[in-house]
PDB file of N, CA and C in Angstrom:
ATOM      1  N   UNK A   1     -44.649  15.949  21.438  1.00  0.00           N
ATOM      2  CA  UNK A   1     -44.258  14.958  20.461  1.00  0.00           C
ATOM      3  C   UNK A   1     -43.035  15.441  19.696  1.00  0.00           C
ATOM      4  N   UNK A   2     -42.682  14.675  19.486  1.00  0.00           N
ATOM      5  CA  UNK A   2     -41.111  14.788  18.336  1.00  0.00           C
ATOM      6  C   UNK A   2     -41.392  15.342  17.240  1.00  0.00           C
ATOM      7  N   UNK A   3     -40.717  16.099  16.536  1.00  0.00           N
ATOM      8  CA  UNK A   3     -40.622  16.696  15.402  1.00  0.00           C
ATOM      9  C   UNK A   3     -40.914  15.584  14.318  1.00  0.00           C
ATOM     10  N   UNK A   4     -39.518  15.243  14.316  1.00  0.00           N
ATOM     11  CA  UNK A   4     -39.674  13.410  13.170  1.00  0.00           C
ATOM     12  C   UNK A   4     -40.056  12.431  13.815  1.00  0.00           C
ATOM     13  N   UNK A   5     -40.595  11.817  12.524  1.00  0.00           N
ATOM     14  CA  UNK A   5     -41.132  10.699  12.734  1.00  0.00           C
ATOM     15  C   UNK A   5     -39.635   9.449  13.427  1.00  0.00           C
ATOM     16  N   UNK A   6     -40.063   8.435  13.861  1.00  0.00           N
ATOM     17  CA  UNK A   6     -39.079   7.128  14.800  1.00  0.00           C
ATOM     18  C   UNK A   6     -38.175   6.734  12.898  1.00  0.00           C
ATOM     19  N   UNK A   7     -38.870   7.108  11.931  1.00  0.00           N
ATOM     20  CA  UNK A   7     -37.936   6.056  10.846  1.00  0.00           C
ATOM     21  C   UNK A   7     -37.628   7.421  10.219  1.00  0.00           C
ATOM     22  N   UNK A   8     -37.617   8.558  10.353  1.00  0.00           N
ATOM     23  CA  UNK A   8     -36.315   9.858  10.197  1.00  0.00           C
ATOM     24  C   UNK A   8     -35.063   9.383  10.928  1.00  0.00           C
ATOM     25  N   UNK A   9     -35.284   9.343  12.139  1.00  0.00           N
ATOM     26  CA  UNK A   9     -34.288   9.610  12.881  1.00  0.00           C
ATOM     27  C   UNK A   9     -33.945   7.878  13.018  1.00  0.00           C
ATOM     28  N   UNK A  10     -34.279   7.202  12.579  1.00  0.00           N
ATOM     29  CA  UNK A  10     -33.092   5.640  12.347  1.00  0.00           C
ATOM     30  C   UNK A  10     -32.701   5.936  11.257  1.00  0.00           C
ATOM     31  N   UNK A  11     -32.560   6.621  10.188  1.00  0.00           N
ATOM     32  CA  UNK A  11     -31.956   7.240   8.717  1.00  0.00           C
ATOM     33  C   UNK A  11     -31.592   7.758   9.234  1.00  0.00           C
ATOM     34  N   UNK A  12     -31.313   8.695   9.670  1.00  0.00           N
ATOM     35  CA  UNK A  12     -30.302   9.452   9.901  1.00  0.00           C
ATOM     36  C   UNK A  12     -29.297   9.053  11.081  1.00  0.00           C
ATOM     37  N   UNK A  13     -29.584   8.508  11.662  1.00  0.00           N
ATOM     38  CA  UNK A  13     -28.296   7.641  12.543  1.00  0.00           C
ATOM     39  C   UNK A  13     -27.659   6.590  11.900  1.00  0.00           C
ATOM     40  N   UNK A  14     -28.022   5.843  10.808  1.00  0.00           N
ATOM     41  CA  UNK A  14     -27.660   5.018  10.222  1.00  0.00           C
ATOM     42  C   UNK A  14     -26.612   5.902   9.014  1.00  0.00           C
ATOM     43  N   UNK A  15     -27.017   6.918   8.203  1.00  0.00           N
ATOM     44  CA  UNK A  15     -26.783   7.518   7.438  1.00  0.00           C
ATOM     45  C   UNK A  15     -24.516   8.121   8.354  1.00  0.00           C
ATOM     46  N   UNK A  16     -25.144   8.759   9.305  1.00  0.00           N
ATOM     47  CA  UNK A  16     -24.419   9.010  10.018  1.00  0.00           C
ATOM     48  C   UNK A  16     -23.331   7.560  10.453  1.00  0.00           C
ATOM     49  N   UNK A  17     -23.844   6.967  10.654  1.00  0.00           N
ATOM     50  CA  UNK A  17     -23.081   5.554  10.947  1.00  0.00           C
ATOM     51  C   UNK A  17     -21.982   5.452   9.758  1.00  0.00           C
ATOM     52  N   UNK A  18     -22.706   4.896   8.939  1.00  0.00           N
ATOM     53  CA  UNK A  18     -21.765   4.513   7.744  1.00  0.00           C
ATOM     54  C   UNK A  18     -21.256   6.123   6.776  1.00  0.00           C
ATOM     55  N   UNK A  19     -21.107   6.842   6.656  1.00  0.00           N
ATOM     56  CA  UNK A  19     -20.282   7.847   7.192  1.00  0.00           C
ATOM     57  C   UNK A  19     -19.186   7.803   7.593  1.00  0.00           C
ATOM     58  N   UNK A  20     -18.955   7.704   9.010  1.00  0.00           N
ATOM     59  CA  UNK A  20     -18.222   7.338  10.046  1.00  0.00           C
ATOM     60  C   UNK A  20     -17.696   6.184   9.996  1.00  0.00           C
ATOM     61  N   UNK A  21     -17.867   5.025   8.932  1.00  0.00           N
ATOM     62  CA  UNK A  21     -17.149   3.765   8.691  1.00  0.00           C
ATOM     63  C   UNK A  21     -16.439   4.291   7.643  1.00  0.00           C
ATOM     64  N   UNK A  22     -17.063   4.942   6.673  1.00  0.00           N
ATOM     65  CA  UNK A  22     -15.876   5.277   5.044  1.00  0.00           C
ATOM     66  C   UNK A  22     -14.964   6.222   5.780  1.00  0.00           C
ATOM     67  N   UNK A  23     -15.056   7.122   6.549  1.00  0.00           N
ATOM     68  CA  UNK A  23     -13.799   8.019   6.926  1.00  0.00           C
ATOM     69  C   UNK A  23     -12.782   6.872   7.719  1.00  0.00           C
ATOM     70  N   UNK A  24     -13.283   6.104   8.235  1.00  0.00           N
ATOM     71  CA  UNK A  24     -12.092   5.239   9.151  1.00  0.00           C
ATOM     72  C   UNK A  24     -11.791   4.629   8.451  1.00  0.00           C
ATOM     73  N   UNK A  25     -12.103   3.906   7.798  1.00  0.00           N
ATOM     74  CA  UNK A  25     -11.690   3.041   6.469  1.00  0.00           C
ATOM     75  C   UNK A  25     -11.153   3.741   5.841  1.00  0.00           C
ATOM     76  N   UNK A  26     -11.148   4.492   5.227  1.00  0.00           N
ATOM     77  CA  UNK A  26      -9.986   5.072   3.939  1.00  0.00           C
ATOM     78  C   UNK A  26      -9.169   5.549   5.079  1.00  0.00           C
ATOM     79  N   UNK A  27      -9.024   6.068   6.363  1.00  0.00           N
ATOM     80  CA  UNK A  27      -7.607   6.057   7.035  1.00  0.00           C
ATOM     81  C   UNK A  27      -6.815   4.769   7.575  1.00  0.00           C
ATOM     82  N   UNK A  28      -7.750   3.690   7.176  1.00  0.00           N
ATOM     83  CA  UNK A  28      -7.061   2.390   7.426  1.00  0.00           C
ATOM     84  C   UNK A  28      -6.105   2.007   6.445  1.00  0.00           C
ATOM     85  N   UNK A  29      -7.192   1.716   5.264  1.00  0.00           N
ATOM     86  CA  UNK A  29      -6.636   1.612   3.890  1.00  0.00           C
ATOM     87  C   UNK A  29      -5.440   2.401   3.506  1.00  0.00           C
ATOM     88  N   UNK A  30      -5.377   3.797   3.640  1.00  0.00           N
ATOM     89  CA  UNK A  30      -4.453   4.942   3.302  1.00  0.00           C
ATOM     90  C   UNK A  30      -3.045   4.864   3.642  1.00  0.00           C
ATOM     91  N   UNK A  31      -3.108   4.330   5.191  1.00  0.00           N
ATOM     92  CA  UNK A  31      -1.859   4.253   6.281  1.00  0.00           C
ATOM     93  C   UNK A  31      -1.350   2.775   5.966  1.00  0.00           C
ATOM     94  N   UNK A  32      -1.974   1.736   5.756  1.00  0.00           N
ATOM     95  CA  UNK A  32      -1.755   0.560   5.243  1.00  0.00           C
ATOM     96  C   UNK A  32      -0.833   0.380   3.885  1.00  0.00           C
ATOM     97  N   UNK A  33      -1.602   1.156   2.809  1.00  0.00           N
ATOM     98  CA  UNK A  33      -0.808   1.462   1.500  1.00  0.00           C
ATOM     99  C   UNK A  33       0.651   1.881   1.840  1.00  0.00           C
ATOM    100  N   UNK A  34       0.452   3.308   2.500  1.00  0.00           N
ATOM    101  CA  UNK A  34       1.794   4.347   3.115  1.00  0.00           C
ATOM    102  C   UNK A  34       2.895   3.514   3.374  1.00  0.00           C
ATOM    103  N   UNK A  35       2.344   2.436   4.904  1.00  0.00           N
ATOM    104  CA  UNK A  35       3.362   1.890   5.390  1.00  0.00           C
ATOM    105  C   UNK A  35       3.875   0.709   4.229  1.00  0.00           C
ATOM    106  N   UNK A  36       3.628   0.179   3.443  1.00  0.00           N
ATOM    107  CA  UNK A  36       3.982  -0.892   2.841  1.00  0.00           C
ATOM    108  C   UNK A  36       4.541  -0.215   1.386  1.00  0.00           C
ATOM    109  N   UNK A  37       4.336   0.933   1.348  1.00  0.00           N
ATOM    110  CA  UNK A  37       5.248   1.833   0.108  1.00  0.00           C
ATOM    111  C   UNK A  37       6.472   2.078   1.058  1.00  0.00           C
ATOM    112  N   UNK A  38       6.211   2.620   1.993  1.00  0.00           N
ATOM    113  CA  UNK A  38       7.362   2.894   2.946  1.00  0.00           C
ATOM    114  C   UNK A  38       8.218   1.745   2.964  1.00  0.00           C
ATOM    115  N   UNK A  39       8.418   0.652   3.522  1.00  0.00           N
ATOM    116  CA  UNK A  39       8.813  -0.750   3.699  1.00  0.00           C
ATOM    117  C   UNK A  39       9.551  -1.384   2.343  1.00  0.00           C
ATOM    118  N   UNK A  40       8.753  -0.683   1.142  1.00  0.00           N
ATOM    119  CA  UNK A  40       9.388  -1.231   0.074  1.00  0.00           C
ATOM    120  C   UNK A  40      10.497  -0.369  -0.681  1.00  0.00           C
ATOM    121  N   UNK A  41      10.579   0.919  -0.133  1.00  0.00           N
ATOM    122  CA  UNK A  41      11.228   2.215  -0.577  1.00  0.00           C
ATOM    123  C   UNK A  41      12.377   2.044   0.388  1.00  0.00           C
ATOM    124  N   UNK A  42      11.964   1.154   1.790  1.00  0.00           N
ATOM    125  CA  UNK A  42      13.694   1.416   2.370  1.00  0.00           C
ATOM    126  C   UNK A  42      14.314   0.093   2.150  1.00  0.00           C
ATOM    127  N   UNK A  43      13.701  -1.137   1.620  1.00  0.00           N
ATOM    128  CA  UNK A  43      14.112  -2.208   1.226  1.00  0.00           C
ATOM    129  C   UNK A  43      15.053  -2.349  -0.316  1.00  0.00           C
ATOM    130  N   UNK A  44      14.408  -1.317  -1.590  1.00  0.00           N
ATOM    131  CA  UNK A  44      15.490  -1.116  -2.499  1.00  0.00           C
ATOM    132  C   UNK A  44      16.308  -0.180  -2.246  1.00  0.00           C
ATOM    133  N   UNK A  45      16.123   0.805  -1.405  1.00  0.00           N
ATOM    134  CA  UNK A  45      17.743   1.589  -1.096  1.00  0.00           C
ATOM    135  C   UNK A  45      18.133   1.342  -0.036  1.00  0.00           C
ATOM    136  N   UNK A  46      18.414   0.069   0.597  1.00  0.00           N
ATOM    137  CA  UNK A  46      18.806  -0.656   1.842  1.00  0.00           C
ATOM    138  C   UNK A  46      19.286   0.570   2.681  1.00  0.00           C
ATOM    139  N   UNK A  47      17.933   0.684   3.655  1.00  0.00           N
ATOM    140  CA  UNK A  47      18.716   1.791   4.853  1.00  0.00           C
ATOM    141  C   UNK A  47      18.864   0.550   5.704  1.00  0.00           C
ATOM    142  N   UNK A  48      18.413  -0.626   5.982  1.00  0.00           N
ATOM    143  CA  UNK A  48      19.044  -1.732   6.547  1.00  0.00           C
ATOM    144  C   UNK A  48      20.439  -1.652   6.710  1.00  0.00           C
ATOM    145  N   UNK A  49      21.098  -1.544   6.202  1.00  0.00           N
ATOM    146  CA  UNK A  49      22.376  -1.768   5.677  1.00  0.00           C
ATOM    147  C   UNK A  49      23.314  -1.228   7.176  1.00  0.00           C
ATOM    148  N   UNK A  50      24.046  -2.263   7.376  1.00  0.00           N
ATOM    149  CA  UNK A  50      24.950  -2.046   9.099  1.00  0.00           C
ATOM    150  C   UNK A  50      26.088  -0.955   8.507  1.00  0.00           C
ATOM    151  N   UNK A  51      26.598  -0.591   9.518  1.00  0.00           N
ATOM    152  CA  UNK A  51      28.395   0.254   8.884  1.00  0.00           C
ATOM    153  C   UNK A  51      27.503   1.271   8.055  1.00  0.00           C
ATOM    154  N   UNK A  52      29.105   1.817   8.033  1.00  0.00           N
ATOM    155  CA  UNK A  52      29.411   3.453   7.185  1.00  0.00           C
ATOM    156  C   UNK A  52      29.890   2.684   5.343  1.00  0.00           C
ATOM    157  N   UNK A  53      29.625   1.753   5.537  1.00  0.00           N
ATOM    158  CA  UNK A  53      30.849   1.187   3.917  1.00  0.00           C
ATOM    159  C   UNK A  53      29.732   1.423   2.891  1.00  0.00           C
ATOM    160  N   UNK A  54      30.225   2.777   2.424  1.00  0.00           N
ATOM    161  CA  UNK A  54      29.203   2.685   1.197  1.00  0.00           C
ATOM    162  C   UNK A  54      29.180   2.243  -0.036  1.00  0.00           C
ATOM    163  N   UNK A  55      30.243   0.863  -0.550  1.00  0.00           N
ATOM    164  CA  UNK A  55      30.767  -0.328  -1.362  1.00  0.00           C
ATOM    165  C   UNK A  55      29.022  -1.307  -0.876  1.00  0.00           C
ATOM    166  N   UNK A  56      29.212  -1.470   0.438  1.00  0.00           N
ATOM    167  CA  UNK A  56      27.952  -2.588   0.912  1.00  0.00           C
ATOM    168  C   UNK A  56      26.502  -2.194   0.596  1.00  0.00           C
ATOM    169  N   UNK A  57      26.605  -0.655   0.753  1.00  0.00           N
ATOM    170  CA  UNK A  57      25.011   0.367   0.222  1.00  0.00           C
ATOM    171  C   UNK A  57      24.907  -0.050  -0.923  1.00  0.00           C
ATOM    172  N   UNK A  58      25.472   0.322  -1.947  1.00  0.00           N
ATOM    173  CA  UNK A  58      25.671   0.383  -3.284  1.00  0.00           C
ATOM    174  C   UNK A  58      25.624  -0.806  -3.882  1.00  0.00           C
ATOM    175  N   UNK A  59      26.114  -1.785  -3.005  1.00  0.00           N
ATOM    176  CA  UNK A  59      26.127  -3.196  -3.902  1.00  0.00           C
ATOM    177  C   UNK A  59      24.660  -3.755  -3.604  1.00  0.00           C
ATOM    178  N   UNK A  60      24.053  -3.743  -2.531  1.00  0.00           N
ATOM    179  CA  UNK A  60      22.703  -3.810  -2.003  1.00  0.00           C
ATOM    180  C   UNK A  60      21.920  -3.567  -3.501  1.00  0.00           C
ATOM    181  N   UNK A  61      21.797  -1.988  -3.259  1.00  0.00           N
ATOM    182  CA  UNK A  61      21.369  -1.381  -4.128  1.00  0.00           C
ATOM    183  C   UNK A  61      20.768  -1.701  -5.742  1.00  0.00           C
ATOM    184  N   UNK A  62      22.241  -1.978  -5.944  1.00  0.00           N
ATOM    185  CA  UNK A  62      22.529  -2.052  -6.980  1.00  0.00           C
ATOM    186  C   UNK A  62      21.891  -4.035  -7.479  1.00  0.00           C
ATOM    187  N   UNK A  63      21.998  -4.650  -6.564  1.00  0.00           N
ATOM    188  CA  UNK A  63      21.415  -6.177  -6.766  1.00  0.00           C
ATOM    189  C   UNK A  63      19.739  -6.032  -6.446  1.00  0.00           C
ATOM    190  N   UNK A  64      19.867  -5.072  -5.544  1.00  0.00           N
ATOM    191  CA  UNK A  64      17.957  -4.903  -5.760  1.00  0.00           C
ATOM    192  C   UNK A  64      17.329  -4.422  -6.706  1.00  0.00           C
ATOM    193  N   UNK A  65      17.826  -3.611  -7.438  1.00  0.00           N
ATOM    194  CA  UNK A  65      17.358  -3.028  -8.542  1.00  0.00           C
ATOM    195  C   UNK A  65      17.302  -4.300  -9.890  1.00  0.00           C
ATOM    196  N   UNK A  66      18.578  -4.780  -9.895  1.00  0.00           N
ATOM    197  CA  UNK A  66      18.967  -5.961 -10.827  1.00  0.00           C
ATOM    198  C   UNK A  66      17.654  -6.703 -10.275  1.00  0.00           C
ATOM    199  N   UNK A  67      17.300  -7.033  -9.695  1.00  0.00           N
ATOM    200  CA  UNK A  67      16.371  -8.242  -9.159  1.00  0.00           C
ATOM    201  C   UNK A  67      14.886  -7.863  -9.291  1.00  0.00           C
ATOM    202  N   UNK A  68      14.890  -6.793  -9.422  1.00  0.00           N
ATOM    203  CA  UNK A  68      13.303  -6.194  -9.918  1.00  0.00           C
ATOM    204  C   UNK A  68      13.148  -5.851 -11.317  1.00  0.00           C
ATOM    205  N   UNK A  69      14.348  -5.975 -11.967  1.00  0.00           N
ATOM    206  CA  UNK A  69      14.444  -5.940 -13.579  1.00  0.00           C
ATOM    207  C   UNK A  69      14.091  -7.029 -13.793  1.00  0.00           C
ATOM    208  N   UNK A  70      14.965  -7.818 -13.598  1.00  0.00           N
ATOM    209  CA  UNK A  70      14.808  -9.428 -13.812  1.00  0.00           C
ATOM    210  C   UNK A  70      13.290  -9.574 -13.536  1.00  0.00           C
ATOM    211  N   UNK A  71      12.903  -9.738 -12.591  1.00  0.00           N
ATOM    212  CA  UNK A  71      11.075  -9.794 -12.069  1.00  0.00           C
ATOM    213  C   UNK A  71      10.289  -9.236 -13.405  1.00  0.00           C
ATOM    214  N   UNK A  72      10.355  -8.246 -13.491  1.00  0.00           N
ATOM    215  CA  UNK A  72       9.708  -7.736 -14.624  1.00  0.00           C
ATOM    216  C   UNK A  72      10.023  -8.361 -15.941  1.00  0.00           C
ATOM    217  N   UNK A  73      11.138  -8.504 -15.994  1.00  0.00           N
ATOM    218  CA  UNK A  73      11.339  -8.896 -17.253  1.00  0.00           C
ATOM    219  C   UNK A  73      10.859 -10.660 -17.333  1.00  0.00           C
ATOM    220  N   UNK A  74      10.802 -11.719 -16.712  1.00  0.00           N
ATOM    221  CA  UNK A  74      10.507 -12.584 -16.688  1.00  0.00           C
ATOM    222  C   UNK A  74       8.631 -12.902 -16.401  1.00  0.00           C
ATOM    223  N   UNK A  75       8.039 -11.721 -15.437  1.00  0.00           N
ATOM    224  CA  UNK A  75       6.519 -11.481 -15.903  1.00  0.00           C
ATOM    225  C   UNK A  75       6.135 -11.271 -16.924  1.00  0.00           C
ATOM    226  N   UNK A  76       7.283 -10.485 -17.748  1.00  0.00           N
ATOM    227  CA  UNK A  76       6.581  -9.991 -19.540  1.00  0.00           C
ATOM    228  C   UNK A  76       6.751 -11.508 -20.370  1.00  0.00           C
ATOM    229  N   UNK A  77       7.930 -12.245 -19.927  1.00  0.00           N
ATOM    230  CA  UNK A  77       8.448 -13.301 -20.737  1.00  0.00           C
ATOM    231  C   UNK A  77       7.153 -14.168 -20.772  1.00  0.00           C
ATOM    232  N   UNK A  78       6.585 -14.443 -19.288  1.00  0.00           N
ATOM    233  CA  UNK A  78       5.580 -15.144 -19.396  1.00  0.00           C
ATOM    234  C   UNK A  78       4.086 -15.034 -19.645  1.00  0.00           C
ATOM    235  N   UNK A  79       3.871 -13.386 -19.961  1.00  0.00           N
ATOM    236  CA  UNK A  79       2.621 -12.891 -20.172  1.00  0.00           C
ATOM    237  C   UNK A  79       2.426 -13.395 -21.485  1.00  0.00           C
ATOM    238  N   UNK A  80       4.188 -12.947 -22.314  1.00  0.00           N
ATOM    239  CA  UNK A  80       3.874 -13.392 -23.996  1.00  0.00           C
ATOM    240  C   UNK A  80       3.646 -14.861 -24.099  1.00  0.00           C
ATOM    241  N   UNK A  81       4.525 -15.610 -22.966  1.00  0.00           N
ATOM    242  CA  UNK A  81       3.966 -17.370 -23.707  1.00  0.00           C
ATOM    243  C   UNK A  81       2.851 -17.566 -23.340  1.00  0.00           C
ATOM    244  N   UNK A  82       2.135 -17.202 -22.235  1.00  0.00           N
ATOM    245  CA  UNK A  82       0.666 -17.491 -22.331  1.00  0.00           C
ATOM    246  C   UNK A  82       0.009 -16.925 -23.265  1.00  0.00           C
ATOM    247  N   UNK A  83      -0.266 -15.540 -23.708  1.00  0.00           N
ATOM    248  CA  UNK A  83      -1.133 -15.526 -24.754  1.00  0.00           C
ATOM    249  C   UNK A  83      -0.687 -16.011 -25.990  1.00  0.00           C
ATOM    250  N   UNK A  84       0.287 -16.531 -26.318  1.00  0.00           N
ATOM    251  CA  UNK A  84       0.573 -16.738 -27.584  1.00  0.00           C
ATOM    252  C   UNK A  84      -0.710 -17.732 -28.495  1.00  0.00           C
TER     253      UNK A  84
END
């Protein structure tokens, strides 16, 4: 006869199971975050950007940054008229 009892050893395969779902999951989640920090890190310092003209980098740059000020600054504008 078996050591454990039939409902040890479904706990512990189950136990083991989900386990084995949180480790894959937080490397889903993790690489998901990564790539979409990634994506947004080469989108405000435009490595897009065609040519050597670093006038076209810079102006990129420089309007993406402007455009995420603005963003912010128009979320705060409207945080204050709603709670007012």
């Amino acid at each position: 006869m078996s050591s454990k009892p039939p409902h040890d050893a479904r706990e512990e395969e189950a136990r083991k199971v989900i386990e084995r779902v949180e480790r894959e999951s937080e490397i889903v989640g993790r690489s998901s975050f990564v790539r979409a920090a990634g994506k947004a890190r080469d989108h405000l310092t435009a490595t897009e950007a065609e040519g050597g003209d670093p006038v076209e980098v810079w102006g990129r740059r420089v309007g993406r940054a402007l455009s995420v000020i603005a963003f912010i600054g128009l979320a705060l504008w409207l945080l204050a008229y709603l709670t007012r």
